[in-house]
Protein backbone atom coordinates (compact mmCIF):
# COMPACT_ATOMS: atom_id res chain seq x y z
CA UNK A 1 0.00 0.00 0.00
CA UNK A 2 2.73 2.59 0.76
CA UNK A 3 4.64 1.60 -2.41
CA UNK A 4 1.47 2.55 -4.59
CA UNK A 5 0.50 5.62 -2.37
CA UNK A 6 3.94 6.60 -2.95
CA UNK A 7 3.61 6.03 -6.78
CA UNK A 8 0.74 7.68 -7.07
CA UNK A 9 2.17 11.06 -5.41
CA UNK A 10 5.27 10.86 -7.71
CA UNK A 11 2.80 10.53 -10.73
CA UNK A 12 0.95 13.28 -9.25
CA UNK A 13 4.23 15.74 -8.90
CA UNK A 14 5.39 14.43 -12.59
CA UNK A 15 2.16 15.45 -13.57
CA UNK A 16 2.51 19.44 -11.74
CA UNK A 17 5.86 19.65 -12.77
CA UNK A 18 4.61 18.88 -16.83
CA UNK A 19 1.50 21.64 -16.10
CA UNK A 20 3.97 24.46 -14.39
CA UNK A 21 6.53 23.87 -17.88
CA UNK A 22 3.75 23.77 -20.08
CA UNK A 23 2.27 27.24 -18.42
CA UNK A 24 5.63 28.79 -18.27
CA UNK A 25 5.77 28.12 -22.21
CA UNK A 26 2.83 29.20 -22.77
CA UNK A 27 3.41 32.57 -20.72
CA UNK A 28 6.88 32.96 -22.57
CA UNK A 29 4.90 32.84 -25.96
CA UNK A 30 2.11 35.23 -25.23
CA UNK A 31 4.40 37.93 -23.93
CA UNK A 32 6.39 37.52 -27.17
CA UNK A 33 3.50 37.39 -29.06
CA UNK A 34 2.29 40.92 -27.46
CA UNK A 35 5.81 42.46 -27.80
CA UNK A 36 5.83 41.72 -31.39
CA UNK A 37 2.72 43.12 -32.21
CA UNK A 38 3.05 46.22 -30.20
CA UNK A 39 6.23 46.72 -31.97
CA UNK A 40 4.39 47.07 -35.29
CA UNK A 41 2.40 49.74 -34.21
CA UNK A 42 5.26 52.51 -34.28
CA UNK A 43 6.01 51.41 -37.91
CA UNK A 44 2.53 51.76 -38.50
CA UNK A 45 2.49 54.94 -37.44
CA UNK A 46 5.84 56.09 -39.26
CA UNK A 47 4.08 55.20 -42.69
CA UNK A 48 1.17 57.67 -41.84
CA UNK A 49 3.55 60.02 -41.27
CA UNK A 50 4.62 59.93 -44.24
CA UNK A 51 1.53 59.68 -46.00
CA UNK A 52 0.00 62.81 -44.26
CA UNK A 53 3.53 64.81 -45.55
CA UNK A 54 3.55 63.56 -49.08
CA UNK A 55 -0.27 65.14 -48.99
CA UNK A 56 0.84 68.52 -47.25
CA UNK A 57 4.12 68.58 -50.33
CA UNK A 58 1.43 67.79 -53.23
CA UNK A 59 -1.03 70.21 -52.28
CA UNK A 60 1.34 72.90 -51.60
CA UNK A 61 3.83 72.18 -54.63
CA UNK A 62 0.49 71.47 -57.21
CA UNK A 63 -1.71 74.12 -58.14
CA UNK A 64 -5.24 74.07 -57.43
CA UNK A 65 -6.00 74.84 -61.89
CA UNK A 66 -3.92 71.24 -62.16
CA UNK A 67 -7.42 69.44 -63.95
CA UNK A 68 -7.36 72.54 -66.44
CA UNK A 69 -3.61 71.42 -67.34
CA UNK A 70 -3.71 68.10 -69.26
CA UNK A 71 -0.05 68.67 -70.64
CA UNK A 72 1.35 68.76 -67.17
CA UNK A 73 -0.44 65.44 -66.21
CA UNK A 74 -3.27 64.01 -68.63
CA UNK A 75 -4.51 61.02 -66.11
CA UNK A 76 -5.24 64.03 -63.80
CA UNK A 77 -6.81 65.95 -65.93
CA UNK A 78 -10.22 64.89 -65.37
CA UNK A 79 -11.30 66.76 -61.96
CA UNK A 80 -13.26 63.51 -60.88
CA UNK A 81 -10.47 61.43 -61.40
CA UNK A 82 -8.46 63.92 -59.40
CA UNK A 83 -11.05 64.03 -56.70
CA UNK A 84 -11.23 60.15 -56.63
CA UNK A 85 -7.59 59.78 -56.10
CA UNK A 86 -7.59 62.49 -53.24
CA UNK A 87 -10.41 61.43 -51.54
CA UNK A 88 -8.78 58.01 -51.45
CA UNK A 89 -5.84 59.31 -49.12
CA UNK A 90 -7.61 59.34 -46.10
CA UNK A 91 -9.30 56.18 -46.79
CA UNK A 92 -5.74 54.37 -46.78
CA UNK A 93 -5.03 56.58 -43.40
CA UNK A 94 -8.16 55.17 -41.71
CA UNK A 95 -6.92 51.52 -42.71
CA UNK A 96 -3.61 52.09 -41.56
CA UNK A 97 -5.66 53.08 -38.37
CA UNK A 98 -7.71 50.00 -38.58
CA UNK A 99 -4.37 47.89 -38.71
CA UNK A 100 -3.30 49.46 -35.37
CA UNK A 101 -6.49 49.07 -33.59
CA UNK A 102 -5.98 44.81 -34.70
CA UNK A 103 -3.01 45.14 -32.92
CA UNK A 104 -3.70 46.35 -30.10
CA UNK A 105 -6.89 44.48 -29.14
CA UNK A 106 -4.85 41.48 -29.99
CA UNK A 107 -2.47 42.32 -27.80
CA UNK A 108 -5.02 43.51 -25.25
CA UNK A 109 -6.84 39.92 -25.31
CA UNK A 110 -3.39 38.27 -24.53
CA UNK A 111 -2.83 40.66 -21.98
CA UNK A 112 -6.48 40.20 -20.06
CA UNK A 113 -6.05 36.49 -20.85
CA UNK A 114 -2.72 36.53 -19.01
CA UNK A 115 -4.14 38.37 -15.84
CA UNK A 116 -6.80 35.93 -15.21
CA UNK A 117 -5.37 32.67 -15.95
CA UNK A 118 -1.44 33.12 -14.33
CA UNK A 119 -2.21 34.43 -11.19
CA UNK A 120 0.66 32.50 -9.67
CA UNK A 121 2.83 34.23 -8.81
CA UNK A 122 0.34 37.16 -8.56
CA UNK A 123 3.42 39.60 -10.09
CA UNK A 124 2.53 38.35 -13.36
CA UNK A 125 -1.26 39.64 -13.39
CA UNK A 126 -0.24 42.39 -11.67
CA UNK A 127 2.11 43.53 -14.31
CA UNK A 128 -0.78 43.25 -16.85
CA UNK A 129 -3.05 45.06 -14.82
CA UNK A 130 -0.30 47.92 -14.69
CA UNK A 131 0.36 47.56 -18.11
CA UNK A 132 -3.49 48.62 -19.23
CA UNK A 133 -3.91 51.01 -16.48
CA UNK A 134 -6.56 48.50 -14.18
CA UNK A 135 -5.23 48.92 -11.32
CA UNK A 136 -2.57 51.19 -8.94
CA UNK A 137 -2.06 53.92 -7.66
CA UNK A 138 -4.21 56.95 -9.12
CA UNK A 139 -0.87 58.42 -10.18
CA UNK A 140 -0.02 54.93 -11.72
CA UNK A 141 -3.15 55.16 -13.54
CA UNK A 142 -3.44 58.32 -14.66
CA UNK A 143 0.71 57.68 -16.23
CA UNK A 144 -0.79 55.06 -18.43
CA UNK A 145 -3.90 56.86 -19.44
CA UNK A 146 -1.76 59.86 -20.65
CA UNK A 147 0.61 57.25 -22.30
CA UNK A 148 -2.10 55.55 -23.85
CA UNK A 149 -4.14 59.12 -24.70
CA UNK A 150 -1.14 59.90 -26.42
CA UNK A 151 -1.08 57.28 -28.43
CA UNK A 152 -4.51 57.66 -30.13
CA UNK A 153 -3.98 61.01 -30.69
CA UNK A 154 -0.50 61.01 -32.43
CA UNK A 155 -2.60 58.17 -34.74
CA UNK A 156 -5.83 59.74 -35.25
CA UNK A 157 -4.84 63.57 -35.40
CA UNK A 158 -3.30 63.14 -38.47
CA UNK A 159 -6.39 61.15 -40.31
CA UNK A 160 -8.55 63.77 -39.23
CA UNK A 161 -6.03 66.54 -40.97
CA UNK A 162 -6.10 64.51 -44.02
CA UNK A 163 -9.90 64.13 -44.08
CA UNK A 164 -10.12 67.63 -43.81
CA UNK A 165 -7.53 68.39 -46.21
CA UNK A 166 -9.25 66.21 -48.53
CA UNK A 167 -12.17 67.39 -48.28
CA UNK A 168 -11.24 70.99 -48.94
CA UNK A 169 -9.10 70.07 -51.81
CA UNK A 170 -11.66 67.96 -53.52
CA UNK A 171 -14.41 70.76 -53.26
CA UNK A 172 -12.27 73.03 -54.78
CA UNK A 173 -11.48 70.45 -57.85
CA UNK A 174 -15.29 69.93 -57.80
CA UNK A 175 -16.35 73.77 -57.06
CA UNK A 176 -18.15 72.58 -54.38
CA UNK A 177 -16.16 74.20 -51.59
CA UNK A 178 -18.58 74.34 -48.61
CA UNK A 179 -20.51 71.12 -49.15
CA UNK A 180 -17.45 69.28 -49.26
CA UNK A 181 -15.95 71.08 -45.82
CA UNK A 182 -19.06 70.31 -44.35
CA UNK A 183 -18.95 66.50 -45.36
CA UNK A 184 -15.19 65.63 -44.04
CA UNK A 185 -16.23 68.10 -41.19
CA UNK A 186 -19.18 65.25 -40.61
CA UNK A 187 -16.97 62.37 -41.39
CA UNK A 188 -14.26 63.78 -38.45
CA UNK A 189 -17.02 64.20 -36.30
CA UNK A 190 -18.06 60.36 -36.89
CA UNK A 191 -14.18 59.44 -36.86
CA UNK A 192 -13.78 60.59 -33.13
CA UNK A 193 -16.78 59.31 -31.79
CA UNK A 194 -15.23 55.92 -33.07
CA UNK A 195 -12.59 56.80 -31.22
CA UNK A 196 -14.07 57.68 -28.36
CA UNK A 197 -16.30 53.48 -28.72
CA UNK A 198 -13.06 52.15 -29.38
CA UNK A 199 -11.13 53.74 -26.25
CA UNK A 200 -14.07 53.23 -23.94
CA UNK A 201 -13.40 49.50 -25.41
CA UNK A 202 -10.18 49.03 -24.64
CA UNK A 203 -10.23 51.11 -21.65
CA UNK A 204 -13.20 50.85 -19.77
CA UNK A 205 -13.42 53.27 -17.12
CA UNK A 206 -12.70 51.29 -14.00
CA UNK A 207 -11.72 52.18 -10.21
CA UNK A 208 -8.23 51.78 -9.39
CA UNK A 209 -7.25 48.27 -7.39
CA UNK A 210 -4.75 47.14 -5.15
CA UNK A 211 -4.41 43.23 -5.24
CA UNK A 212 -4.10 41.70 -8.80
CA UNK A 213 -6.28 38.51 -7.95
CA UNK A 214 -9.04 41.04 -8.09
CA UNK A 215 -8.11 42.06 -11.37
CA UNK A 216 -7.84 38.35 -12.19
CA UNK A 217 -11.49 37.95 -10.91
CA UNK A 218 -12.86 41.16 -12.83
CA UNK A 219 -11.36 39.13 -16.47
CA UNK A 220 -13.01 35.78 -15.07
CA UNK A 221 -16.44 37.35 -14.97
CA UNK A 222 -16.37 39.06 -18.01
């Protein structure tokens, strides 16, 4: 009898010690897995950049009588053409935004998965919880808010310039000035209460807390 008892509790450590290696695997891989895709998000934002100055050089550099000058550029000489391919800039912006949101909910799902399911040793859901601003100190919290407000801004600031710039530009191809202002003004509007779905989202508003197996408890519920 104490030969098989004895069996049965090495069988039953074997069996932990496969679990706590299979966990710590799994833990290595989802951290990598949000470090890599958080890491696309600045490159993300770098081709924006770009985007948004190649605009600001062509409509500054080309003159606004370009569809009345087929020998400078026939393709563009049609003013709907024209319009077509400037109304398409933001479009591309407000994909490029799209990718970044993918990216961070990924990573944010990872993250929340994390917190509730490696609570031992509790440092690990407490760095998520840090991480994402659900718990801490208020200072703690209001660090990661201003990090994170800073983030959607510096990405949708500069969609909302090219909307409007787009706008503008097309309604003077189109002589349309004011109905076209007013429509990207409309379609800004509409792009930051997105925004403001998408943040409350990702960031619900939630009290600051202490101890991270409350955190963990707060992602089992939900």
């Amino acid at each position: 009898m104490e030969d098989a008892s004895q069996s049965q509790d090495e069988d039953s450590n074997n069996n932990q010690s496969e679990d706590t290696k299979f966990e710590l695997e799994l833990y290595k891989s989802l951290r990598h897995e949000v470090a890599l895709y958080l890491e696309k998000v600045p490159s993300l934002w770098l081709q924006k950049f770009v985007l948004v100055g190649a605009v600001i050089a062509f409509l500054i550099t080309k003159p606004l009588s370009l569809p009345q000058a087929p020998q400078t550029a026939p393709l563009l000489a049609n003013s709907t053409l024209l319009a077509m391919a400037v109304l398409a800039i933001p479009i591309l912006a407000a994909l490029l935004d799209a990718k970044i949101l993918e990216y961070s909910l990924h990573a944010r799902v990872i993250s929340r998965f994390i917190a509730s399911n490696f609570t031992t040793p509790p440092v690990l859901g407490g760095w998520e919880a840090y991480l994402w601003g659900d718990q801490g100190t208020p200072e703690t919290v209001a660090l990661v808010w201003l990090r994170s407000l800073t983030t959607v801004i510096v990405t949708v600031a500069p969609t909302i310039v090219l909307i409007m710039l787009s706008g503008m530009f097309t309604g003077e191809i189109l002589h349309k000035q004011k109905l076209w202002t007013l429509l990207a003004g409309g379609v800004s509007l509409f792009y930051l209460a997105m925004t403001r779905y998408v943040w409350l989202q990702i960031w619900p508003p939630v009290s600051p807390k202490s101890q991270p197996h409350e955190i963990a408890q707060d992602y089992s519920r939900a």
